[in-house]
N, C-alpha and C. Protein backbone atom coordinates (compact mmCIF):
# COMPACT_ATOMS: atom_id res chain seq x y z
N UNK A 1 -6.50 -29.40 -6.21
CA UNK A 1 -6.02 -28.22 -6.85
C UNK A 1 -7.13 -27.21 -7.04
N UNK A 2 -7.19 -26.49 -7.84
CA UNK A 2 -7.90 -25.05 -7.96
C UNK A 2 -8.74 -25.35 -9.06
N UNK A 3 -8.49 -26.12 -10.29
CA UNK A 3 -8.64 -26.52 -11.59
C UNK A 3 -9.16 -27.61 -11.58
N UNK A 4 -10.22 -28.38 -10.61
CA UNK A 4 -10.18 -29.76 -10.92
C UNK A 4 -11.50 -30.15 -11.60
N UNK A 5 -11.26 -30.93 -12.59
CA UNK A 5 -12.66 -31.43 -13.27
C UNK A 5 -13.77 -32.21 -12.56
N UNK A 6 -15.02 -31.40 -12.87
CA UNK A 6 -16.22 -32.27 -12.27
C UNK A 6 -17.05 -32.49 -13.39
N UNK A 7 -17.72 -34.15 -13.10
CA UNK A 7 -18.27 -34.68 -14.07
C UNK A 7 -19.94 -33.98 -14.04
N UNK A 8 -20.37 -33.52 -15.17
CA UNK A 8 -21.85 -32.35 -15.46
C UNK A 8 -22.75 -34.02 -16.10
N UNK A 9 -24.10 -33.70 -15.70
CA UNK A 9 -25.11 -34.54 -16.35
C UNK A 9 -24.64 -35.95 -16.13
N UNK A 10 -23.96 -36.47 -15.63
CA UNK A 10 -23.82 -38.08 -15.22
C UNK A 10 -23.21 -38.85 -16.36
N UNK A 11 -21.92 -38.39 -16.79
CA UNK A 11 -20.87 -39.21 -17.71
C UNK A 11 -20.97 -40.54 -17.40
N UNK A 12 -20.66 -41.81 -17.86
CA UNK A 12 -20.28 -42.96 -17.22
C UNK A 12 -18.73 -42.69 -17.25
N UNK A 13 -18.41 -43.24 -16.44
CA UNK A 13 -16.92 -43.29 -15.81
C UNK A 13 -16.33 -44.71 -15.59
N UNK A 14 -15.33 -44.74 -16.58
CA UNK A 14 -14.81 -46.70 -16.29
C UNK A 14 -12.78 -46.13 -15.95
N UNK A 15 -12.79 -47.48 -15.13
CA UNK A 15 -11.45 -46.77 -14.51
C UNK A 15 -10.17 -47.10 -15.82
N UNK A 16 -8.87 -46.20 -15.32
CA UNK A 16 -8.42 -46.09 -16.69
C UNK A 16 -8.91 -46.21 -18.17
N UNK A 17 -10.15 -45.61 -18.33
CA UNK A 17 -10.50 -45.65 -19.77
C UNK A 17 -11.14 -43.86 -19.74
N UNK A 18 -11.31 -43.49 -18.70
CA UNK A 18 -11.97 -42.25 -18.72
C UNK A 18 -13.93 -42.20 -19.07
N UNK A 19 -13.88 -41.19 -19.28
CA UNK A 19 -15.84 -40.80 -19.22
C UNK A 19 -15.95 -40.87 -20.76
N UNK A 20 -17.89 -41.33 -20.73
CA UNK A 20 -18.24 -41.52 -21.76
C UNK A 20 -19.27 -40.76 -21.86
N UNK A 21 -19.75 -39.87 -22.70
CA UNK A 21 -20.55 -38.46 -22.92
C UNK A 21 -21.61 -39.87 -23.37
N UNK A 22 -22.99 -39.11 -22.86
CA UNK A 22 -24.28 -39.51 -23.78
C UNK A 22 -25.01 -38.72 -24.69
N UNK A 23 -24.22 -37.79 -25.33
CA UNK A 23 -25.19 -37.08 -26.35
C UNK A 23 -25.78 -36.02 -26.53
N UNK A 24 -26.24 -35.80 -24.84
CA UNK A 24 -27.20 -35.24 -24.83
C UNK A 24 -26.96 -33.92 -23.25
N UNK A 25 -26.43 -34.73 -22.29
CA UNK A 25 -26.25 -33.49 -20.74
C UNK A 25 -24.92 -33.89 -20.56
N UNK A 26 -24.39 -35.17 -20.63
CA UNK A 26 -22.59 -34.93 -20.06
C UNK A 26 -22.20 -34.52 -20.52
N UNK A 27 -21.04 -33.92 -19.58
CA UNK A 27 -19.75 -33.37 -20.14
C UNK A 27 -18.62 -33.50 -18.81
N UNK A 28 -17.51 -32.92 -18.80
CA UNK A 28 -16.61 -32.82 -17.85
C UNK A 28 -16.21 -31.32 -18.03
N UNK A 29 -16.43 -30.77 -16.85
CA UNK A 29 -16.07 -29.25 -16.39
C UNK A 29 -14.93 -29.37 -16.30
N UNK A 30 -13.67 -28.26 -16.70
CA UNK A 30 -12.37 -28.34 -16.35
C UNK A 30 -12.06 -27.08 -15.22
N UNK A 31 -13.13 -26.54 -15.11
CA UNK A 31 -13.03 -24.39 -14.60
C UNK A 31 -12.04 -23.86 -14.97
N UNK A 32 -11.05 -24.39 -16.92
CA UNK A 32 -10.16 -23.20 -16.47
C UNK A 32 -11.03 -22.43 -17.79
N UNK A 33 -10.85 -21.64 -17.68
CA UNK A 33 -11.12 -20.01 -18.91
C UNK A 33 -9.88 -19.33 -19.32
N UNK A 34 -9.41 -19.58 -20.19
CA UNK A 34 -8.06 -19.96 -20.78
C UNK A 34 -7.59 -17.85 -20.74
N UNK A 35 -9.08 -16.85 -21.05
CA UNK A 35 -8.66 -15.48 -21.04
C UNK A 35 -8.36 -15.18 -19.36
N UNK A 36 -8.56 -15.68 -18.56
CA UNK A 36 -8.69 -15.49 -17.21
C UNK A 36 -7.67 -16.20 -15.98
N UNK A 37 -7.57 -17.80 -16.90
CA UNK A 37 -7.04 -18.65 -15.74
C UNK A 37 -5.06 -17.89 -15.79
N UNK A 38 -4.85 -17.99 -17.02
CA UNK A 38 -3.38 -17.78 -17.28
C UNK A 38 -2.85 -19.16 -17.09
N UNK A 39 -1.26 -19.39 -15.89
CA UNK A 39 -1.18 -20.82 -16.04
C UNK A 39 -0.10 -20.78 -17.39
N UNK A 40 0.30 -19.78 -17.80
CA UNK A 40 1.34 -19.78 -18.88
C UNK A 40 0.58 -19.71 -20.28
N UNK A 41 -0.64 -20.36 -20.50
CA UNK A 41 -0.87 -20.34 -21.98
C UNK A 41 -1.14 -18.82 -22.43
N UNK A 42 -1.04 -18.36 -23.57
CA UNK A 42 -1.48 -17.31 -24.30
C UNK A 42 -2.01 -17.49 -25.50
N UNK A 43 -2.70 -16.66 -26.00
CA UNK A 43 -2.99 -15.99 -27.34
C UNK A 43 -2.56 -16.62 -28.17
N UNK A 44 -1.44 -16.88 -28.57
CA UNK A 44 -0.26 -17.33 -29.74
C UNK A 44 0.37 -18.24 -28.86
N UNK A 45 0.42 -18.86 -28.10
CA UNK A 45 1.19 -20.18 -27.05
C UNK A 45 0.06 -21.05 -26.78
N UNK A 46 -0.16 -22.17 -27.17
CA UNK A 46 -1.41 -23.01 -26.61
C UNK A 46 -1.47 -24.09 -27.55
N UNK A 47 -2.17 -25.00 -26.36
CA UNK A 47 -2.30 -26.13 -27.36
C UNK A 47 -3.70 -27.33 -26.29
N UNK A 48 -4.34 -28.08 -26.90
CA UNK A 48 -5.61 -28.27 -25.84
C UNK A 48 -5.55 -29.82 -27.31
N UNK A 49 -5.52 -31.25 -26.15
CA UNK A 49 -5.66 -32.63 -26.68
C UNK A 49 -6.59 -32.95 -25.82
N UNK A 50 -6.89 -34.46 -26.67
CA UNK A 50 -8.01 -35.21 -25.79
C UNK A 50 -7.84 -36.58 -26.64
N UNK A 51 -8.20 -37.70 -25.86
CA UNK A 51 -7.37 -39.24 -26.13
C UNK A 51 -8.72 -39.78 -26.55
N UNK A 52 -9.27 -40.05 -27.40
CA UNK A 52 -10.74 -40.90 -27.77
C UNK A 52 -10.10 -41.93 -27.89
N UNK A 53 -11.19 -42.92 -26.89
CA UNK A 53 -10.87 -44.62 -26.98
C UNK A 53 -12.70 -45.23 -27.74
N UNK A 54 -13.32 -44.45 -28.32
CA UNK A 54 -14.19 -44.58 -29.32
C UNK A 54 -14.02 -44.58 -30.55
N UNK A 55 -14.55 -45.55 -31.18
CA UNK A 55 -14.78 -45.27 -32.99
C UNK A 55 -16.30 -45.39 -33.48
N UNK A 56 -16.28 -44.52 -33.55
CA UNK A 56 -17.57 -43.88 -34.03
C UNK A 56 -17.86 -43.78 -35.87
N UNK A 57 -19.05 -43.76 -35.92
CA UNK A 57 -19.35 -43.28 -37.23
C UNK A 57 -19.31 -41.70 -37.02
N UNK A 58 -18.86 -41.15 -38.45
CA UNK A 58 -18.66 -39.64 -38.58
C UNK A 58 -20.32 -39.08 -38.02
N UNK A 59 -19.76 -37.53 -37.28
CA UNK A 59 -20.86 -37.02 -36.58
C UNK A 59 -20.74 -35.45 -37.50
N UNK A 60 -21.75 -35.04 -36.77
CA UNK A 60 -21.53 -33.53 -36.03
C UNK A 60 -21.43 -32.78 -34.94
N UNK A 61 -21.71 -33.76 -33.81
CA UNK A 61 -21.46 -33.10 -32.45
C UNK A 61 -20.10 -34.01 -31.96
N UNK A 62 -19.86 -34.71 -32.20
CA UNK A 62 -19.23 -35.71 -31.41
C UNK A 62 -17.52 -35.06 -30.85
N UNK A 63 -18.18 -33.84 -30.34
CA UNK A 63 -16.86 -32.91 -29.65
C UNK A 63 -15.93 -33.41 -29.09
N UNK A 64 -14.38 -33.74 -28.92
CA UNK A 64 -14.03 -33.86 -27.96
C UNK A 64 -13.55 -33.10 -26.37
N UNK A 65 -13.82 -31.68 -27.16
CA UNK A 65 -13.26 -30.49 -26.12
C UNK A 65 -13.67 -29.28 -26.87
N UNK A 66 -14.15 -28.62 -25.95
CA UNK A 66 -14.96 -27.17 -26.94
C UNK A 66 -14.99 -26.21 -25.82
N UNK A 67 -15.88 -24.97 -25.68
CA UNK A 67 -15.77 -24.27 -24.74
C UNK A 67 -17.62 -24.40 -24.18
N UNK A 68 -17.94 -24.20 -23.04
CA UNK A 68 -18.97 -24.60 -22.33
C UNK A 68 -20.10 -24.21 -22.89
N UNK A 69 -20.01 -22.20 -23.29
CA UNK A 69 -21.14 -21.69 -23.66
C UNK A 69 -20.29 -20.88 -25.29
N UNK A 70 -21.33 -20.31 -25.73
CA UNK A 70 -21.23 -19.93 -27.10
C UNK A 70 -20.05 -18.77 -26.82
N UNK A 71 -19.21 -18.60 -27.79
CA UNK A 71 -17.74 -17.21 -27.67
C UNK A 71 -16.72 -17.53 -28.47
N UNK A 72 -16.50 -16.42 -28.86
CA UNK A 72 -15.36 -16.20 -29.93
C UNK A 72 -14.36 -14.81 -29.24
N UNK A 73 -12.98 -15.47 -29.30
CA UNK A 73 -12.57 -16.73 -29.86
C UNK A 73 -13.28 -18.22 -29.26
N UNK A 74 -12.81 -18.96 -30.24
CA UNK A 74 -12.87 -20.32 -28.93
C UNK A 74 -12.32 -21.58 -29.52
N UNK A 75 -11.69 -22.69 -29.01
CA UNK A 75 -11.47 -23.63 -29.14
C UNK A 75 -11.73 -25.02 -28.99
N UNK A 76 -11.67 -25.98 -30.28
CA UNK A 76 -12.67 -27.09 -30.37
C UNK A 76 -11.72 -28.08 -30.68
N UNK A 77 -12.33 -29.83 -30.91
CA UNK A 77 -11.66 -30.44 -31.40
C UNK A 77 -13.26 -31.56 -31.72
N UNK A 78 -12.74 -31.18 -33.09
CA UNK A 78 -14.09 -32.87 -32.98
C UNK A 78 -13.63 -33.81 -33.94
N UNK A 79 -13.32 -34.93 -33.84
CA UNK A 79 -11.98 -35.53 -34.51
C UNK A 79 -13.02 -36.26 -35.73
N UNK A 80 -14.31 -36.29 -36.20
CA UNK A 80 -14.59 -36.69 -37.53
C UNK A 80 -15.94 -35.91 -37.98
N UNK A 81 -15.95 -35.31 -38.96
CA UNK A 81 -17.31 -34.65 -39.00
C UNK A 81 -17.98 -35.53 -39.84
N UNK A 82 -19.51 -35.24 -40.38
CA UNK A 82 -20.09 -35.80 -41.50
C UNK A 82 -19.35 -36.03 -43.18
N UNK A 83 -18.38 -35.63 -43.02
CA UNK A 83 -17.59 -35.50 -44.19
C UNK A 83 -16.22 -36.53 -44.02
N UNK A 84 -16.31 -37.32 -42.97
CA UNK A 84 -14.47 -37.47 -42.61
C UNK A 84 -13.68 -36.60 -42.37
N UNK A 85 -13.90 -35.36 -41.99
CA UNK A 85 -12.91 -34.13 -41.48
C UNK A 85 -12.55 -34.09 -40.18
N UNK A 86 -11.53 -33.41 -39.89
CA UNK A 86 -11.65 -33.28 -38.72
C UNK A 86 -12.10 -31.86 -38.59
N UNK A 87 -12.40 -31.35 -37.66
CA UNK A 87 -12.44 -29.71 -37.62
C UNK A 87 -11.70 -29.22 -35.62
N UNK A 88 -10.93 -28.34 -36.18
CA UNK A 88 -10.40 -27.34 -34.70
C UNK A 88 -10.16 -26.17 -34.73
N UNK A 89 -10.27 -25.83 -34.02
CA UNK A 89 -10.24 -24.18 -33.54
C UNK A 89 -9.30 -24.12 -32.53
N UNK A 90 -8.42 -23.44 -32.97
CA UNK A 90 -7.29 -22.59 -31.67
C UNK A 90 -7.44 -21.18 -31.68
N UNK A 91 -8.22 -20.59 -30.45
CA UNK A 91 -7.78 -19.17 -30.19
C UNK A 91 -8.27 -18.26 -31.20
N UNK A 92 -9.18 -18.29 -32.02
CA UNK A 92 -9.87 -18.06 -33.16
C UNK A 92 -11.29 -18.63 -33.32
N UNK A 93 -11.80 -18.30 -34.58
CA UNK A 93 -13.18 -18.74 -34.81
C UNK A 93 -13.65 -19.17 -36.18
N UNK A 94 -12.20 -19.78 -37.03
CA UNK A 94 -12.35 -20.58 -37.93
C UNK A 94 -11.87 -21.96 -37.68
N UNK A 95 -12.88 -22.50 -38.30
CA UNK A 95 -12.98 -23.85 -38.31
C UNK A 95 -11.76 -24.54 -39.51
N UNK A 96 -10.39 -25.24 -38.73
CA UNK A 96 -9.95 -25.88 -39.58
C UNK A 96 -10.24 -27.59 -40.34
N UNK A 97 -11.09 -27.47 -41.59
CA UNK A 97 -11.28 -28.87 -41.85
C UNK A 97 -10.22 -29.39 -42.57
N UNK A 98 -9.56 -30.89 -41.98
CA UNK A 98 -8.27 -31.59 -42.74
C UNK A 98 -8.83 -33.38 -42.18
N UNK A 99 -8.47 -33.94 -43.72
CA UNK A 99 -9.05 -35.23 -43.53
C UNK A 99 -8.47 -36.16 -42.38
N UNK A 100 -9.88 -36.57 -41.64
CA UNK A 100 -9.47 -37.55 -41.03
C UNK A 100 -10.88 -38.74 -40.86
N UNK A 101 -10.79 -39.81 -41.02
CA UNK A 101 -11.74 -40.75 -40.94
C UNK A 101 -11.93 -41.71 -40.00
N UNK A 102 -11.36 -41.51 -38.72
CA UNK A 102 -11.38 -41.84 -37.52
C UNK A 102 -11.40 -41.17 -36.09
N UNK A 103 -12.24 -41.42 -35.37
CA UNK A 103 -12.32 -40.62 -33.95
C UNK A 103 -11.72 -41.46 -32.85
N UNK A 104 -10.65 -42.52 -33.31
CA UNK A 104 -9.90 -43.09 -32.19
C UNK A 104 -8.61 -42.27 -32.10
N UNK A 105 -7.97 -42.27 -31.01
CA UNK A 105 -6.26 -41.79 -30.93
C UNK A 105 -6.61 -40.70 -30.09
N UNK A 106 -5.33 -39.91 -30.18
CA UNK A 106 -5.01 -39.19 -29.49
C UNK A 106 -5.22 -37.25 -30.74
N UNK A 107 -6.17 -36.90 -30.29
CA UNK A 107 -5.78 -35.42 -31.15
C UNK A 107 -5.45 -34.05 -30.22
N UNK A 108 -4.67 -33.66 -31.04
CA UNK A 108 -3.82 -32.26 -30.33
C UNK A 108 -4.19 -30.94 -31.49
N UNK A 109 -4.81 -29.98 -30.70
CA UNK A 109 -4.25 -28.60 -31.53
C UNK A 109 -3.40 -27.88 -31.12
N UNK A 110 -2.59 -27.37 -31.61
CA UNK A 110 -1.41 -26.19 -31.56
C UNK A 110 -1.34 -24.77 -31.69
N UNK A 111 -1.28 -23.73 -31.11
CA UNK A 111 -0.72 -22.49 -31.86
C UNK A 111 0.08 -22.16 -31.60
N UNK A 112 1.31 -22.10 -32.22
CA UNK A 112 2.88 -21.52 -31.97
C UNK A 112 3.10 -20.34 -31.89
N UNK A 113 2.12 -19.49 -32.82
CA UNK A 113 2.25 -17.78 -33.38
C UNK A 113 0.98 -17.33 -33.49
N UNK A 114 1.39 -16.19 -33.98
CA UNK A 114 -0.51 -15.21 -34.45
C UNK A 114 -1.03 -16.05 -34.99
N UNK A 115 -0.28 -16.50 -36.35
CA UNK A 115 -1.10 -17.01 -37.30
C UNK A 115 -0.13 -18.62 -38.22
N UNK A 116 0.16 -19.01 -37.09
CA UNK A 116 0.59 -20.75 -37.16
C UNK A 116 -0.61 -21.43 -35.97
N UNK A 117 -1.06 -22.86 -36.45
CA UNK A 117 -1.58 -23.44 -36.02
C UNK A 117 -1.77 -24.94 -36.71
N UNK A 118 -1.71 -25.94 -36.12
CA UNK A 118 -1.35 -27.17 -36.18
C UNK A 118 -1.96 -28.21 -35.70
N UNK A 119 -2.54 -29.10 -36.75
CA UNK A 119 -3.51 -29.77 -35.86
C UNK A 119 -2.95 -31.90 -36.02
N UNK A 120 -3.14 -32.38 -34.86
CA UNK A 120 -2.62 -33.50 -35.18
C UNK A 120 -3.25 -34.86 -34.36
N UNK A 121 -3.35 -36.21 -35.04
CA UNK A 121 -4.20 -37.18 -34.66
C UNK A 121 -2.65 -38.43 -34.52
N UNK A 122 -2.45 -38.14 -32.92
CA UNK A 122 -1.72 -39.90 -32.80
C UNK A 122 -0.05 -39.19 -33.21
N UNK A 123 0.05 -37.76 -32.76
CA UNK A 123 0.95 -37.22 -33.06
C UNK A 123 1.99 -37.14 -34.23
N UNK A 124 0.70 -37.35 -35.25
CA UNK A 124 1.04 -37.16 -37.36
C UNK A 124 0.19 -36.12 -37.32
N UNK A 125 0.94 -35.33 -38.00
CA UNK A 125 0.01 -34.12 -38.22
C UNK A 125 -1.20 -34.39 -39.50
N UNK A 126 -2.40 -33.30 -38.66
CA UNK A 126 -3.02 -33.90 -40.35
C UNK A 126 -2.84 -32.27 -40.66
N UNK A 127 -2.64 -31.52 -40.18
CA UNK A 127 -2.20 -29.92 -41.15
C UNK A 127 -1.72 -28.87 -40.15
N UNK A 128 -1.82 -27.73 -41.40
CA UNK A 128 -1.72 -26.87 -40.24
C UNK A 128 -2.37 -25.19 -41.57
N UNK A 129 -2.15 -24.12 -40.57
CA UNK A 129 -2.84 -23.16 -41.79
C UNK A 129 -1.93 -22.09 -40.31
N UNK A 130 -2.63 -20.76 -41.55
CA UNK A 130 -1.71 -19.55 -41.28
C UNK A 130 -2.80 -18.33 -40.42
N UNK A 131 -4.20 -19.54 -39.84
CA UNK A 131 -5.40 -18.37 -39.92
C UNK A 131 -4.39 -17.54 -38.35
N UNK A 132 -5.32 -16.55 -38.17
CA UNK A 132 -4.63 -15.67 -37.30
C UNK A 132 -5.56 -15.93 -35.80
N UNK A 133 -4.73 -15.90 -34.53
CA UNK A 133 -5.44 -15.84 -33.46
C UNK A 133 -6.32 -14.61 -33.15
N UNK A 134 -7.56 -14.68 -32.49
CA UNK A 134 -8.35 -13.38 -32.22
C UNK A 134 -8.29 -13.28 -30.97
N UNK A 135 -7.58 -14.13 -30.25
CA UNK A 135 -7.60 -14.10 -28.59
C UNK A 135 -7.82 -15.68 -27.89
N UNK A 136 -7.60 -15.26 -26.10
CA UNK A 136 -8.13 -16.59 -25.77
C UNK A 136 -9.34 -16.82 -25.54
N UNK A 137 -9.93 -17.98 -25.42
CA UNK A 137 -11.63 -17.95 -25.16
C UNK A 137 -11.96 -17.32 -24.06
N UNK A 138 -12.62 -16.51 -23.13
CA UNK A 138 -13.21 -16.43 -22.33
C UNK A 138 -14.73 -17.07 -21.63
N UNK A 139 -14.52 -18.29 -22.19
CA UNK A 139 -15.47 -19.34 -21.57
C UNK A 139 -14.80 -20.28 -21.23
N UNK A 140 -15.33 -21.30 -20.27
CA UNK A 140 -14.78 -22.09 -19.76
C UNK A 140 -14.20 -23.86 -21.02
N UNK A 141 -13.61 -24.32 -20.60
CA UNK A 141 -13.02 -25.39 -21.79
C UNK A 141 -13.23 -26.24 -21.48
N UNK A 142 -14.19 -27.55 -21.70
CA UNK A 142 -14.90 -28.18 -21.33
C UNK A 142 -14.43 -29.58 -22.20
N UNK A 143 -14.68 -31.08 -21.57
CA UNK A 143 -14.67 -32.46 -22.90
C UNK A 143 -15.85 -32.80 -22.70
N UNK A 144 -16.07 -33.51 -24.16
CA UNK A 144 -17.22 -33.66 -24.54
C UNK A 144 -18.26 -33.18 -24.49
N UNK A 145 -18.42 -31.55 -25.15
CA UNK A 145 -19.17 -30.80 -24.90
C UNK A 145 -18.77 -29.78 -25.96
N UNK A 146 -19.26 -28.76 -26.53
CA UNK A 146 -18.95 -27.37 -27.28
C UNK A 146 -20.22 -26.82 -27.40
N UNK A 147 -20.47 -25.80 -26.32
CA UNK A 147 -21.53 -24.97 -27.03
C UNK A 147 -22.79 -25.58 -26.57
N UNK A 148 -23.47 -25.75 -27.45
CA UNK A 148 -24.94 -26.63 -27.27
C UNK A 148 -24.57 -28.56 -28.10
N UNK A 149 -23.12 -28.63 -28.49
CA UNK A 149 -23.13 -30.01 -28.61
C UNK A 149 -22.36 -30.69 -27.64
N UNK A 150 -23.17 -32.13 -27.86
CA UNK A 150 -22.79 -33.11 -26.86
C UNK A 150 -22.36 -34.34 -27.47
N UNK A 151 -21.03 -35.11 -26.55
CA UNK A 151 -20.65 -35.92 -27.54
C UNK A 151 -21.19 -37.71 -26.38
N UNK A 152 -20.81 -38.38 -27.76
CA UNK A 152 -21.28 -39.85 -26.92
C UNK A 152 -20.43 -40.52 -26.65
N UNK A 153 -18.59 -39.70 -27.16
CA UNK A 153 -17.23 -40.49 -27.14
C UNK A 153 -16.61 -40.53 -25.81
N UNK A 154 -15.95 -41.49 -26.10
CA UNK A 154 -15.20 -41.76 -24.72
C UNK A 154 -13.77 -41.22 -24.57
N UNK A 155 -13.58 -40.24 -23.39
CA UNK A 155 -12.54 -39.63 -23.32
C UNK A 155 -11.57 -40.35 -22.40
N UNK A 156 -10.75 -40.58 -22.71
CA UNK A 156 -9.34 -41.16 -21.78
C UNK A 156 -8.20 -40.39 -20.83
N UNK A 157 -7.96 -39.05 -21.71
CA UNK A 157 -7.43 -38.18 -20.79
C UNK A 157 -7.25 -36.83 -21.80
N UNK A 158 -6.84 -36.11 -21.57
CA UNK A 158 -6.60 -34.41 -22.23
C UNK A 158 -6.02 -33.64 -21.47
N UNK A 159 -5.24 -32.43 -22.22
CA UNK A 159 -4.49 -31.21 -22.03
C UNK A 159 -4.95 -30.51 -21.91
N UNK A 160 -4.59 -28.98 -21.39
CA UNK A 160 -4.57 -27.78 -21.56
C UNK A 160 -3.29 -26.86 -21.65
N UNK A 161 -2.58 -26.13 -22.26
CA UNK A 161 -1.42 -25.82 -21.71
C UNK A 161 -1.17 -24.74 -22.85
N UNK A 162 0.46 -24.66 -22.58
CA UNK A 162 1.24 -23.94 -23.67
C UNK A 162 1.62 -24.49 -24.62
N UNK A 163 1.52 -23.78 -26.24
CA UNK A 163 2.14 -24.85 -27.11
C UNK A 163 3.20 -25.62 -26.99
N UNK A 164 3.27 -27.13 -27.88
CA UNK A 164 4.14 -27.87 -27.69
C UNK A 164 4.90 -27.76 -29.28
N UNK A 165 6.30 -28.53 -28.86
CA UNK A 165 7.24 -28.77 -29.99
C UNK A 165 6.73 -29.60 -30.34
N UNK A 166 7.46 -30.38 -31.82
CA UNK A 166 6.85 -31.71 -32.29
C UNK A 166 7.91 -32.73 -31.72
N UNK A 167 8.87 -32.53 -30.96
CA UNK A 167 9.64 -33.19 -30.08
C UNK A 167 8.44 -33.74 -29.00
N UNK A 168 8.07 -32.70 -28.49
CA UNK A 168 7.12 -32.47 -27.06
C UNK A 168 5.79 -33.49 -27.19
N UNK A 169 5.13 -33.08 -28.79
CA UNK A 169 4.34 -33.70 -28.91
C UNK A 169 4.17 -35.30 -29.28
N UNK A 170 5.58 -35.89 -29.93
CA UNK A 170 6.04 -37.27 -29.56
C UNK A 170 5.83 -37.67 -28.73
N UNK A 171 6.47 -36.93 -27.77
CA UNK A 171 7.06 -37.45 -26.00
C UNK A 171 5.68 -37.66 -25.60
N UNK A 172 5.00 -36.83 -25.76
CA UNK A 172 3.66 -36.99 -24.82
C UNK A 172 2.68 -37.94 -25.47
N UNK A 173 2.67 -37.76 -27.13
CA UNK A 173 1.85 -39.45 -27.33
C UNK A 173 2.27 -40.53 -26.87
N UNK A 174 4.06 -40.81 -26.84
CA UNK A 174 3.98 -41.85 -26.43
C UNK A 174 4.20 -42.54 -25.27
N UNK A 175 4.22 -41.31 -24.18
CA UNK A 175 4.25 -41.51 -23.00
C UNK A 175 2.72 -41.56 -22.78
N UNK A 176 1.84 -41.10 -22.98
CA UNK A 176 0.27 -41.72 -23.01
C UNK A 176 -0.04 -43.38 -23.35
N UNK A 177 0.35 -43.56 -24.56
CA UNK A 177 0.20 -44.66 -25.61
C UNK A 177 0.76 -45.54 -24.48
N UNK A 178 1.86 -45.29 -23.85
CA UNK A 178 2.51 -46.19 -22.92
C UNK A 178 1.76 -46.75 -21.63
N UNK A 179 1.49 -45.61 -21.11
CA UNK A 179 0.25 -45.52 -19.76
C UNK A 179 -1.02 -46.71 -20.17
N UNK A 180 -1.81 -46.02 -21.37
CA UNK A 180 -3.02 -46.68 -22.23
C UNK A 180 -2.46 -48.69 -22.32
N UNK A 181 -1.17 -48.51 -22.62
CA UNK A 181 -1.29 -49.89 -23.16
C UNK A 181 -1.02 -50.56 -21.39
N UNK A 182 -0.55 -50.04 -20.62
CA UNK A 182 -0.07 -50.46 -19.42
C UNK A 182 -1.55 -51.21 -18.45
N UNK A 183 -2.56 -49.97 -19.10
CA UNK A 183 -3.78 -50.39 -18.08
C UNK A 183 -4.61 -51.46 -19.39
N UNK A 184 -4.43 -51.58 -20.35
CA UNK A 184 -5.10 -52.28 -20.94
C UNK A 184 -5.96 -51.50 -21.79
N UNK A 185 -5.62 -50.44 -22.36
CA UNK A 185 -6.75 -49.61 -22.59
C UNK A 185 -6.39 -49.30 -24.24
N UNK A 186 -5.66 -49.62 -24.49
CA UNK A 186 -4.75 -49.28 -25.81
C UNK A 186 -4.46 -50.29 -26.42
């Protein structure tokens, strides 16, 4: 395809379990640039997951999906901070923190509208808030990576797209969860 991910700095790669960031140079390139690629998502339509088969102690880098180089807007997911939070960014450049004390599962962010956004671990929401979109990123959207951080988690698989329903977002945990338990990975 046009869009296809290449592995940056030498991820380890185990089959059906996906890449494992070291910290420090991996990541996985996706080339899309969410202001540029199109592909249906927008501004106020979007939504960007990623499946951690790691449990980690709480970080601060331990990204699962961020954008390559520094830009606002932009969108993140890092599923535990130093606090037990999670923190994400959709399409904006505030950081939503809502408790979470694990970096295993599946996490999804959402934006339905200007200013709806929804963030969720294993397809339970852990919130949502009213901040307003400032646009799409115009950097590229990258796993295990945001910016100048690097993560050491292990990614299994991830989205990019248009927002989902919470119908949608069922369907797709547990059609994952299904896949995951099929290869042994879950």
């Amino acid at each position: 395809g046009t869009l296809d991910a290449t592995a940056q700095g030498t991820p380890t790669f185990n089959a059906d379990r996906g890449y494992t960031g070291n910290g420090t140079t991996a990541y996985i390139a996706t080339g899309y640039i969410p202001s540029s690629a199109g592909l249906g998502m927008t501004q106020d339509n979007a939504h960007y997951a990623a499946r951690s088969l790691s449990s980690a102690a709480a970080g601060a880098t331990n990204r699962l999906l961020g954008n390559g180089t520094a830009t606002t807007p932009r969108s993140t997911l890092l599923p535990r901070n130093t606090s037990d939070l999670f923190n994400g960014i959709v399409n904006d450049a505030t950081n939503a923190s809502l408790a979470n004390a694990s970096t295993l599962g599946q996490f999804l962010s959402r934006r339905s509208a200007a200013n709806a956004r929804e963030f969720f671990r294993n397809a339970t929401s852990l919130g949502s808030s009213s901040t307003a979109s400032t646009g799409l990123p115009t950097t590229e959207v990258v796993f295990l990576k945001d910016t100048t951080n690097f993560s050491s988690l292990q990614v299994a698989s991830g989205s990019i797209g248009q927002s989902l329903t919470d119908v949608q977002v069922m369907a797709y945990y547990n059609a994952e969860l299904a896949y995951m338990q099929a290869v042994g990975a879950a």
